[in-house]
Every structure is written in structure tokens, then in C-alpha cells.
Protein backbone atom coordinates (compact mmCIF):
# COMPACT_ATOMS: atom_id res chain seq x y z
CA UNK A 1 -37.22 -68.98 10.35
CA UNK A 2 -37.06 -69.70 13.82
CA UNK A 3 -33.37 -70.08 16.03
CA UNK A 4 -32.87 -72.15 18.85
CA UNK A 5 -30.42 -70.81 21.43
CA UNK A 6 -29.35 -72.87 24.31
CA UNK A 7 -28.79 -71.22 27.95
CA UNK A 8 -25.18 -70.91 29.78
CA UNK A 9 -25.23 -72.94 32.70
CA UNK A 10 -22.74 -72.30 35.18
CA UNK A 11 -21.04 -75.43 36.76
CA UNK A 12 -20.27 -76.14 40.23
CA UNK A 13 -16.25 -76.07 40.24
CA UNK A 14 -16.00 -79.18 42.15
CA UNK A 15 -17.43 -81.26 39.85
CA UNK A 16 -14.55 -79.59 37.44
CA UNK A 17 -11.33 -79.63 40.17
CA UNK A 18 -12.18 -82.10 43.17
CA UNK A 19 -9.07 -80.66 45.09
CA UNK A 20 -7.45 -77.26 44.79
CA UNK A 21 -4.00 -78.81 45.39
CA UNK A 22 -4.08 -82.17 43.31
CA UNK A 23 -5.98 -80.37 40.40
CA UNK A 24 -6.74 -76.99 40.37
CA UNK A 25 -2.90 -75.57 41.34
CA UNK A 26 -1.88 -78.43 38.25
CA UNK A 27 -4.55 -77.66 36.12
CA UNK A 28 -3.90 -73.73 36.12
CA UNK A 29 0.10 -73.93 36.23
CA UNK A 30 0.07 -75.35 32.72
CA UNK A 31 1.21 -72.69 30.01
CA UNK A 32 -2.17 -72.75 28.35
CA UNK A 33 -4.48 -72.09 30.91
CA UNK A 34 -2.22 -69.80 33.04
CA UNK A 35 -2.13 -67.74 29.20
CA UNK A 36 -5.86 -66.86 29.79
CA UNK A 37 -5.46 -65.63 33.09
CA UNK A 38 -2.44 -63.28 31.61
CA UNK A 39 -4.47 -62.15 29.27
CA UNK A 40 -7.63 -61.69 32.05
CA UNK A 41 -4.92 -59.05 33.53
CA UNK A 42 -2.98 -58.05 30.67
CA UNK A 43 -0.10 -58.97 32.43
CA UNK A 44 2.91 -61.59 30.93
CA UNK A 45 2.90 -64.65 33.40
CA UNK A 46 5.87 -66.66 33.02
CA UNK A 47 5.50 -70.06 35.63
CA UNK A 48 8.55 -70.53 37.93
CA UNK A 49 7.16 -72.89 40.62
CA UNK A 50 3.97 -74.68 42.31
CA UNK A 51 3.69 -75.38 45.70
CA UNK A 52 6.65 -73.56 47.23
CA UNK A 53 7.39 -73.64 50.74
CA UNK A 54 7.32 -70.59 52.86
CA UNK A 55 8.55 -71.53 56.00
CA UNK A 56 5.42 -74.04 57.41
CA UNK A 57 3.04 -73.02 54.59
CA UNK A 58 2.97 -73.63 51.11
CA UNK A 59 2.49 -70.79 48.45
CA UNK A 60 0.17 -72.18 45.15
CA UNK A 61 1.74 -70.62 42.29
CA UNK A 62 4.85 -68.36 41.58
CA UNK A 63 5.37 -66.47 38.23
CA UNK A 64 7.90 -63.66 37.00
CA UNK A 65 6.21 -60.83 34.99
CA UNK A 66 8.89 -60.42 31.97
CA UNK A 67 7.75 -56.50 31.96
CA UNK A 68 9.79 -56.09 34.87
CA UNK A 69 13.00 -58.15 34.28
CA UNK A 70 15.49 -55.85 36.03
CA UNK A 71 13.60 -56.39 39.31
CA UNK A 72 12.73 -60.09 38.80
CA UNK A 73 9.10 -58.83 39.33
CA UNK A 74 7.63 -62.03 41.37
CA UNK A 75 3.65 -62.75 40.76
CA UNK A 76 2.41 -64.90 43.52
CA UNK A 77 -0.91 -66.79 42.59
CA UNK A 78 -3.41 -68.59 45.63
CA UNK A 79 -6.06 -70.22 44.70
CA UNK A 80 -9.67 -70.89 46.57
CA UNK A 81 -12.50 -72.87 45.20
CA UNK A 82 -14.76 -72.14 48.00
CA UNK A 83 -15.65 -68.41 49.15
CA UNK A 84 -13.01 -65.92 50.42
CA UNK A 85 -12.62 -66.32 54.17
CA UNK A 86 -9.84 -65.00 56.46
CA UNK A 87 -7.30 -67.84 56.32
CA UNK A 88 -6.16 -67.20 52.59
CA UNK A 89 -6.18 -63.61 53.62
CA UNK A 90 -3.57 -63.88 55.56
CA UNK A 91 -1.63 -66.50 53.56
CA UNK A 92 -1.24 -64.37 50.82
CA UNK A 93 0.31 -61.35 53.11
CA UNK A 94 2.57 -63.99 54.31
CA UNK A 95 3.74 -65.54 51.07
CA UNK A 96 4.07 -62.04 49.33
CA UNK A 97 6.11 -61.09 52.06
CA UNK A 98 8.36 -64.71 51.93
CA UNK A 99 8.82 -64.06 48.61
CA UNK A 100 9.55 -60.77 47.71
CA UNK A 101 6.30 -60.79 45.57
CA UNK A 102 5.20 -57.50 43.83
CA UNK A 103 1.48 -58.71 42.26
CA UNK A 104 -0.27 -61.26 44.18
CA UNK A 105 -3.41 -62.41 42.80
CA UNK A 106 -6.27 -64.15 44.95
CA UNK A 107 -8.72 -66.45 42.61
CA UNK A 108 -11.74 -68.33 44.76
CA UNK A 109 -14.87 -68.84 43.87
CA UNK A 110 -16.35 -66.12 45.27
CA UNK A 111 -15.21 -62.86 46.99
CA UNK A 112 -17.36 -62.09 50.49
CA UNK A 113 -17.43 -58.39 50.30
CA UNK A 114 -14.83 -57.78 53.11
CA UNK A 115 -12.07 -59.43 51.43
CA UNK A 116 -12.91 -57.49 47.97
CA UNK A 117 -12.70 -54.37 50.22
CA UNK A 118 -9.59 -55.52 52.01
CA UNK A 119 -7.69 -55.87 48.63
CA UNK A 120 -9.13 -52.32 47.70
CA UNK A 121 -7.52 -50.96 50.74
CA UNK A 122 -4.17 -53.10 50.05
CA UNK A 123 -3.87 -51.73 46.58
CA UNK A 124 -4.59 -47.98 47.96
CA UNK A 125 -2.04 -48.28 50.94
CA UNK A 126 0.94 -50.44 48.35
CA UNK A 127 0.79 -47.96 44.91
CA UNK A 128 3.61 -46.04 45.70
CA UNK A 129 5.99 -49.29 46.29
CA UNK A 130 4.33 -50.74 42.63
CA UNK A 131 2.78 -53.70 44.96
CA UNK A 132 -0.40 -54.57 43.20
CA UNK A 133 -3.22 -57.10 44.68
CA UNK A 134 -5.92 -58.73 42.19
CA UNK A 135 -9.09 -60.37 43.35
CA UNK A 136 -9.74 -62.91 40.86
CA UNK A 137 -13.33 -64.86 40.77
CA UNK A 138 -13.16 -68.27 38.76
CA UNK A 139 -16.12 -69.64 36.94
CA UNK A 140 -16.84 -72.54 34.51
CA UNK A 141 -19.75 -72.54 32.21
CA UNK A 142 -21.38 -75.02 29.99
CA UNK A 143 -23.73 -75.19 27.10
CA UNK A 144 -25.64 -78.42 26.88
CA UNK A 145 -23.29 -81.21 26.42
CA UNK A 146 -20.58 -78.93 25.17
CA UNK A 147 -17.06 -78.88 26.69
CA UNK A 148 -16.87 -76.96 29.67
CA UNK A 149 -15.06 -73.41 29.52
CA UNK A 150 -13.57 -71.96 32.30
CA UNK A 151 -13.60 -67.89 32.71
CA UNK A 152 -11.81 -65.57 35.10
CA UNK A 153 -13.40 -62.19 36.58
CA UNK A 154 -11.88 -59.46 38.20
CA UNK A 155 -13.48 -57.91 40.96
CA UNK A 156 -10.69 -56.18 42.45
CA UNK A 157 -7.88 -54.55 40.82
CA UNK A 158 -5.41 -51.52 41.55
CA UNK A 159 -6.56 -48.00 40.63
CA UNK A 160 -4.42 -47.86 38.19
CA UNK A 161 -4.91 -51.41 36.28
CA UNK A 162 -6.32 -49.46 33.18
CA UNK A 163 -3.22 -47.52 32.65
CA UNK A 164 -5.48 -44.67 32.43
CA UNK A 165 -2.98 -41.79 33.74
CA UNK A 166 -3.93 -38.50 34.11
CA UNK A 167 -1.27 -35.61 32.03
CA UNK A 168 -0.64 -34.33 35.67
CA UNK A 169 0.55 -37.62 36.98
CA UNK A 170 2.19 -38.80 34.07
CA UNK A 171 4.45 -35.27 34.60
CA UNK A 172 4.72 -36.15 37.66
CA UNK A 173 5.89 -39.60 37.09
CA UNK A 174 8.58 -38.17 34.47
CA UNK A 175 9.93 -35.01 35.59
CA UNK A 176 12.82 -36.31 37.05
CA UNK A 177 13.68 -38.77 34.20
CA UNK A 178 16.34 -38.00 31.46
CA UNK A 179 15.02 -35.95 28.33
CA UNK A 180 14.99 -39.35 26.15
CA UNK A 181 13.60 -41.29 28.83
CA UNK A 182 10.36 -38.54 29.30
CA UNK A 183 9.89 -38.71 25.60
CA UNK A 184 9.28 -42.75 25.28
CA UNK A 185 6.89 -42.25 28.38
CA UNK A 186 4.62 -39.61 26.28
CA UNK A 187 5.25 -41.68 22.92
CA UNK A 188 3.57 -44.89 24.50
CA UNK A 189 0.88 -43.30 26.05
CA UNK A 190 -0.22 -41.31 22.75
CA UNK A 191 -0.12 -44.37 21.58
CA UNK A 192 -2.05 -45.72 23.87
CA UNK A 193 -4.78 -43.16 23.27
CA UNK A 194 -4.47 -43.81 19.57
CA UNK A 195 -5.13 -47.15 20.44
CA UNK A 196 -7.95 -46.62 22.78
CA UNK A 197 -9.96 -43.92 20.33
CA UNK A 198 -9.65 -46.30 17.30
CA UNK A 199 -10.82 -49.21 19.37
CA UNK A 200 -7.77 -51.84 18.52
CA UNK A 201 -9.05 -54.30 21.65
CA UNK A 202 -5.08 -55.20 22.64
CA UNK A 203 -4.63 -55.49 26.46
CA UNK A 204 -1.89 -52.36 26.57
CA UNK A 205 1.22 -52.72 28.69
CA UNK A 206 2.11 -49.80 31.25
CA UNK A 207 3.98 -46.65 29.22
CA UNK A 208 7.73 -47.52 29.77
CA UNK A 209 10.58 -44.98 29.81
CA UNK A 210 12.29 -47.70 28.02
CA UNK A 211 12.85 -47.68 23.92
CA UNK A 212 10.40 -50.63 23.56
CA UNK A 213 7.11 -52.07 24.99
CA UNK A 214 5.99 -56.18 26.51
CA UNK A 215 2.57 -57.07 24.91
CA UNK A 216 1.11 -60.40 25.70
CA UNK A 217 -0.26 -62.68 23.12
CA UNK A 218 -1.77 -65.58 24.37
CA UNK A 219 1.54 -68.04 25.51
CA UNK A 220 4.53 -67.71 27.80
CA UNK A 221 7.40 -67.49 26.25
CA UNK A 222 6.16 -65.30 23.41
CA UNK A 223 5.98 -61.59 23.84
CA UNK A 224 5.12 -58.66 20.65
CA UNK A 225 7.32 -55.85 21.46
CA UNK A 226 7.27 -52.38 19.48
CA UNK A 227 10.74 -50.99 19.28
CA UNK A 228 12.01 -47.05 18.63
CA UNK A 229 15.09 -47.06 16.67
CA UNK A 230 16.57 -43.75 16.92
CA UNK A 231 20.14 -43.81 15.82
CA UNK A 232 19.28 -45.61 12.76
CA UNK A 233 16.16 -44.18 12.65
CA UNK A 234 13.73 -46.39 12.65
CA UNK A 235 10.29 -48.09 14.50
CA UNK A 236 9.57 -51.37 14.32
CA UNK A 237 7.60 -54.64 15.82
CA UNK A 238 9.24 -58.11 16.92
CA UNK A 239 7.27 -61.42 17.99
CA UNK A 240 9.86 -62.30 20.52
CA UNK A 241 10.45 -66.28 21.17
CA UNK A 242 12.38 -67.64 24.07
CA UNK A 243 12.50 -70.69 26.90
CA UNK A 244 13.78 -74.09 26.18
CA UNK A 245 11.47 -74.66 22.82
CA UNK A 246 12.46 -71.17 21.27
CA UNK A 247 14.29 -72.59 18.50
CA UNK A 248 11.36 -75.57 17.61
CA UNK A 249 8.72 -72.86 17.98
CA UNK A 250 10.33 -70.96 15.91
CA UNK A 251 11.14 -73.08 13.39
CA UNK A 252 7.83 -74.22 13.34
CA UNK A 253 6.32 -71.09 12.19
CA UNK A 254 8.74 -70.07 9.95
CA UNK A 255 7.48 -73.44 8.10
CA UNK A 256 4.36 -71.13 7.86
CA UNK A 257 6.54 -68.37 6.29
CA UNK A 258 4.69 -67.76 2.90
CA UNK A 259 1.42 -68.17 4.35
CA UNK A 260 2.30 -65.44 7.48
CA UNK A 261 3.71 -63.18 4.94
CA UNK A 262 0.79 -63.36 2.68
CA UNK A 263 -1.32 -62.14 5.53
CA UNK A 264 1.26 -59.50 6.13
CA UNK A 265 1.18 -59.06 2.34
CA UNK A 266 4.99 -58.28 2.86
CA UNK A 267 8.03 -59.99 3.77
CA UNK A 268 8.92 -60.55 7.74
CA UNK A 269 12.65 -60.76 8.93
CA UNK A 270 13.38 -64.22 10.93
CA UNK A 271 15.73 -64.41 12.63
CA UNK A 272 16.43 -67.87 14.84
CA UNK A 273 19.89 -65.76 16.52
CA UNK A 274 21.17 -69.96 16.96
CA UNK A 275 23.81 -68.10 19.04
CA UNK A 276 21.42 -67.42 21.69
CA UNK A 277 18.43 -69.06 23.62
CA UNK A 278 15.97 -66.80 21.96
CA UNK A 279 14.64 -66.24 17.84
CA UNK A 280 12.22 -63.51 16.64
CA UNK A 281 10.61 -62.24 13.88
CA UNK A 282 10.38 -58.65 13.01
CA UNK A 283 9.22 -55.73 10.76
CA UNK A 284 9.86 -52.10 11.01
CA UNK A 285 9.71 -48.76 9.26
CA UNK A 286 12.69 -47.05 7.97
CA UNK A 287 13.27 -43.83 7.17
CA UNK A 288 11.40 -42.95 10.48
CA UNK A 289 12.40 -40.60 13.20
CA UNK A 290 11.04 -41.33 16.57
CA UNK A 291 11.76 -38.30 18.11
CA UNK A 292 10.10 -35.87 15.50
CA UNK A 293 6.25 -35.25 17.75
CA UNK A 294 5.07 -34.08 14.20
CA UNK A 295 5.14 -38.06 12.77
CA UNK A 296 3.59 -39.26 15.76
CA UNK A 297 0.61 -39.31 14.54
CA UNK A 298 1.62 -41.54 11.46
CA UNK A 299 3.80 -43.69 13.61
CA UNK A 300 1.00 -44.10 15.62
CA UNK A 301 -1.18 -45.27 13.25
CA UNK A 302 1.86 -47.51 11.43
CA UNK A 303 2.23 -49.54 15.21
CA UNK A 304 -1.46 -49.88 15.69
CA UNK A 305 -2.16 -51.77 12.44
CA UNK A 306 0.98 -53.98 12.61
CA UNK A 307 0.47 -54.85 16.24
CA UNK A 308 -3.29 -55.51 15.53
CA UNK A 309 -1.87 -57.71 12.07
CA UNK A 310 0.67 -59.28 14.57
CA UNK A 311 -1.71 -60.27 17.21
CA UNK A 312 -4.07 -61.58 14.58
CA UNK A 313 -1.78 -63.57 12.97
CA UNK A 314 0.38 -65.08 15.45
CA UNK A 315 -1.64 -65.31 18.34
CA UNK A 316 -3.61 -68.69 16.98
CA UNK A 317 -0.67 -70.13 15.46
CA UNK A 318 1.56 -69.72 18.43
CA UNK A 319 -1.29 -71.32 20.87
CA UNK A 320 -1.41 -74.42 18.28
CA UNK A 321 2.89 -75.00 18.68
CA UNK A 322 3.83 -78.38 19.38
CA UNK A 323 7.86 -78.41 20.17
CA UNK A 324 7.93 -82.29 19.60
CA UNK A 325 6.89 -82.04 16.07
CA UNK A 326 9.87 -79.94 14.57
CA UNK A 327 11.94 -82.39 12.94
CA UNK A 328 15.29 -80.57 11.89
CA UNK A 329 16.43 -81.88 8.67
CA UNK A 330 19.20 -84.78 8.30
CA UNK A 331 21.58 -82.70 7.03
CA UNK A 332 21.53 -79.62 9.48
CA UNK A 333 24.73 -80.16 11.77
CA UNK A 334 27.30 -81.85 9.22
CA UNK A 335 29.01 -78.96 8.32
């Protein structure tokens, strides 16, 4: 039997976006195309602005990174749809400096090799101050008469984009942290190599000193976050909802309740918190001790499967979310 297979044909961007400013800046800020480039980088991208004025220029896109919420992390993003030249070179110096920005990607259609090498150079001179530069190339493909798909590639990235840090570094990194704070570094980046050797394909966030990790999953807004408990000892896994739809999206899913949990095959704990802006749902392990090395390894291995179950299961359901279709019931606010 014989199989006809069409050919990709790349198309011209545009015939896609006529103007960067009218359509592409509008067409990327929305949440679910600005979710693909987050999870291009493996980096949250939470949209503050378009179009922002920096004194007599205007800066395309600003996000916050919610990894980095105690420094308000800023993530500038200019866009090109023509080849790199030396004009949005120097805008994006400019508007990183304007506004305090800490990752400032550069997406065009192209990179010339001396702006790819510039970037390089950028990245090598800013690690120390945690400034980060991404060279981003945009491309849309077709198949036939299909619809068209856009995709982003990275062609230049810090050194350090793969989290891949060597034991030397990392004690580098953590010798003058508190004991507790050294011990969640090492327990996220074991479990990061866990990870890694049993091939789970989850963009991993950077080892954090902190008692919990920020994974992506496909929407701003949402965030998966592995937790250590160690007073009550514990680990455990949240889906973390917030922004103004938090308590519709969340309501929304838990409508899919019995059919999440039967892919869990055990119960969840929802939680819509109507005291706050935010809901989640969790699960965790009891009668687990974070800080005894000699678990690790079954820890390890508990957190890889549910964050691999969590990112299976949520990730398509959360991209299909709606707000305007939650209907609270009648009877929710008379008492």
C-alpha cells in the first residue's frame, strides 16, 4: 500500500502579518500565542503591556516572568519581520535599559550572523547580573491548504538556558546560602537529572533555593508547582490558577472533576480559596520527609510521574477554558 505525504512549505510572513505593529505585536500579545513562545523558552510569560513608550520610542511587548516575583522580573519582547539589522539592535539596549528589563527577547525573521553573535557576547558579558538575551527566529509553515502554523526557533540563548549546571558551580552558587536553602537547590536539580535520564520531555524551571518550583503549562495564568512540606512532612504538586478568570477557570474544570480524577485514578484536592484572587488544585504525598537524601530517589520518581500526569492532563483542558461560559448556579450568593 502506497502513502502520500505532502511537503512543508514555508510561508512568507507578510502574507501572514502585513504590519509588525497593527498585527504581529496584536497577534503575539494574545495569551494563546504568547503561551507557545513560553513554552519555546521554558520560561512563564505573563503580558503586562504592548506598545509602551520609552521616552521617543516605543517598546513591542512587556511581560513579568512569575519565577521571579520578588524582583518583578520584566521580559521585554521586539519583534522584526524582516532580517536583523542594527536599528532593533539598539532599540532593545535602550528599552531594556528604560525598563528595568532582565530577559529581552529579539524575534525577526531572520538573524544576520552579527546580531546572533552580538547577543552571544551580551549574554556572556550580563550572566553574573541574571540579564539574559534570546534571539528568536519566527517562521510559519503550511501543508497544502491546511491552516497555517506558526513556529519559533532559537538561535541564540544564554549559556546557561539548559539549566545544565556543573556540581562545581552549583557549590559555588550555594555555599553561602542557609543549610535549608542549599538542600532545595540539590533536591531540584536531582530531580532534574531524574527527569532528564528518564526522558519526561517537561521544559524544567531553574533549581530554586526556595521550598517549591514554577513549571509552565501551556497558558498564563496557570503555573504546576511541586511543593516540599517539611514540618508536616510532606511533598506535593498544585496546578496553580490566578488573574481575573481564576475563579471561572477553575470552576470550569472542576466540572471535569470525575473525569480528571479518573485519569489520576485518585482523588485531587480543589480548592477555589473564594477569599483570595487565586484557586488550585493539588495532590501530595504524606508520610514523606523531604530532607531524608535516602528517599530522594523515591520522591524523585513520585514528582516525575505526577508532574508528567499533571501536564498531560491539564495542559489541553486548560488551553480549551472559556471564562464566559461558567454559569454559577442561581442559588450561589443567597445565603
Amino acid at each position: 500500500m502506497s502513502i502520500e505525504l505532502s511537503r512543508l512549505e514555508a510561508v512568507e510572513l507578510r502574507k501572514v502579518w502585513t504590519d509588525e505593529a497593527q498585527d504581529f505585536t496584536p497577534w503575539l500579545a494574545k495569551e494563546e500565542n504568547l503561551s507557545v513562545l513560553s513554552e519555546t523558552l521554558g520560561i512563564n510569560l505573563e503580558f503586562e503591556a504592548k506598545e509602551i513608550r520609552v521616552g521617543d520610542f516605543q517598546a513591542d511587548i512587556l511581560c513579568r516572568d512569575p519565577e521571579n516575583p520578588e524582583n518583578e522580573m520584566r521580559v521585554l519582547i521586539e519583534n522584526q519581520l524582516e532580517e536583523t539589522d542594527h536599528k532593533h539592535l539598539g532599540q532593545i539596549l535602550t528599552y531594556a535599559v528604560g525598563l528595568n528589563a532582565y530577559t529581552i527577547i529579539w524575534i525577526a525573521r531572520k538573524f544576520r550572523d552579527e546580531h546572533r553573535a552580538a547577543l552571544d557576547r551580551l549574554n556572556e558579558i550580563a550572566a553574573d547580573k541574571g540579564i539574559r538575551f534570546f534571539g528568536i527566529e519566527i517562521k510559519v509553515y503550511q501543508i497544502g491548504n491546511s491552516d497555517r502554523a506558526p513556529q519559533f526557533e532559537v538561535v541564540s540563548s544564554p549559556n546557561n538556558w539548559q539549566r545544565e549546571v556543573s556540581k562545581d558551580t552549583q557549590r559555588e552558587i550555594v555555599k553561602d546560602l542557609p543549610e535549608r536553602k542549599k538542600l532545595n537547590i540539590i533536591y531540584w536539580t536531582e530531580l532534574r537529572d531524574y527527569m532528564k535520564d528518564k526522558n519526561i520531555q517537561l521544559q524544567f524551571p531553574s533549581p530554586s533555593p526556595e521550598s517549591f518550583l514554577i513549571f509552565s503549562i501551556g497558558r498564563a495564568g496557570f503555573t504546576m508547582d511541586p511543593w516540599l512540606g517539611r514540618q508536616k512532612q510532606e511533598i506535593g504538586i498544585r496546578l496553580y490558577i490566578k488573574g481575573d478568570n481564576a475563579k471561572e477557570h477553575f470552576n470550569l474544570l472542576k466540572q471535569q472533576q470525575n473525569e480528571i480524577e479518573n485519569a489520576f485514578d485518585e482523588p485531587l484536592e480543589w480548592h477555589e480559596l473564594p477569599e483570595k484572587k487565586s484557586s488550585r488544585v493539588s495532590i501530595h504525598k504524606s508520610n514523606t520527609d523531604p530532607t531524608n537524601e535516602t528517599d530522594w530517589n523515591n520522591q524523585h520518581e513520585w514528582l516525575a510521574l505526577k508532574l508528567e500526569l499533571f501536564d498531560k492532563v491539564f495542559r489541553p483542558r486548560i488551553k480549551e477554558l472559556i471564562a464566559e461560559d461558567w454559569e454559577p448556579p442561581e442559588n450561589e450568593y443567597d445565603e
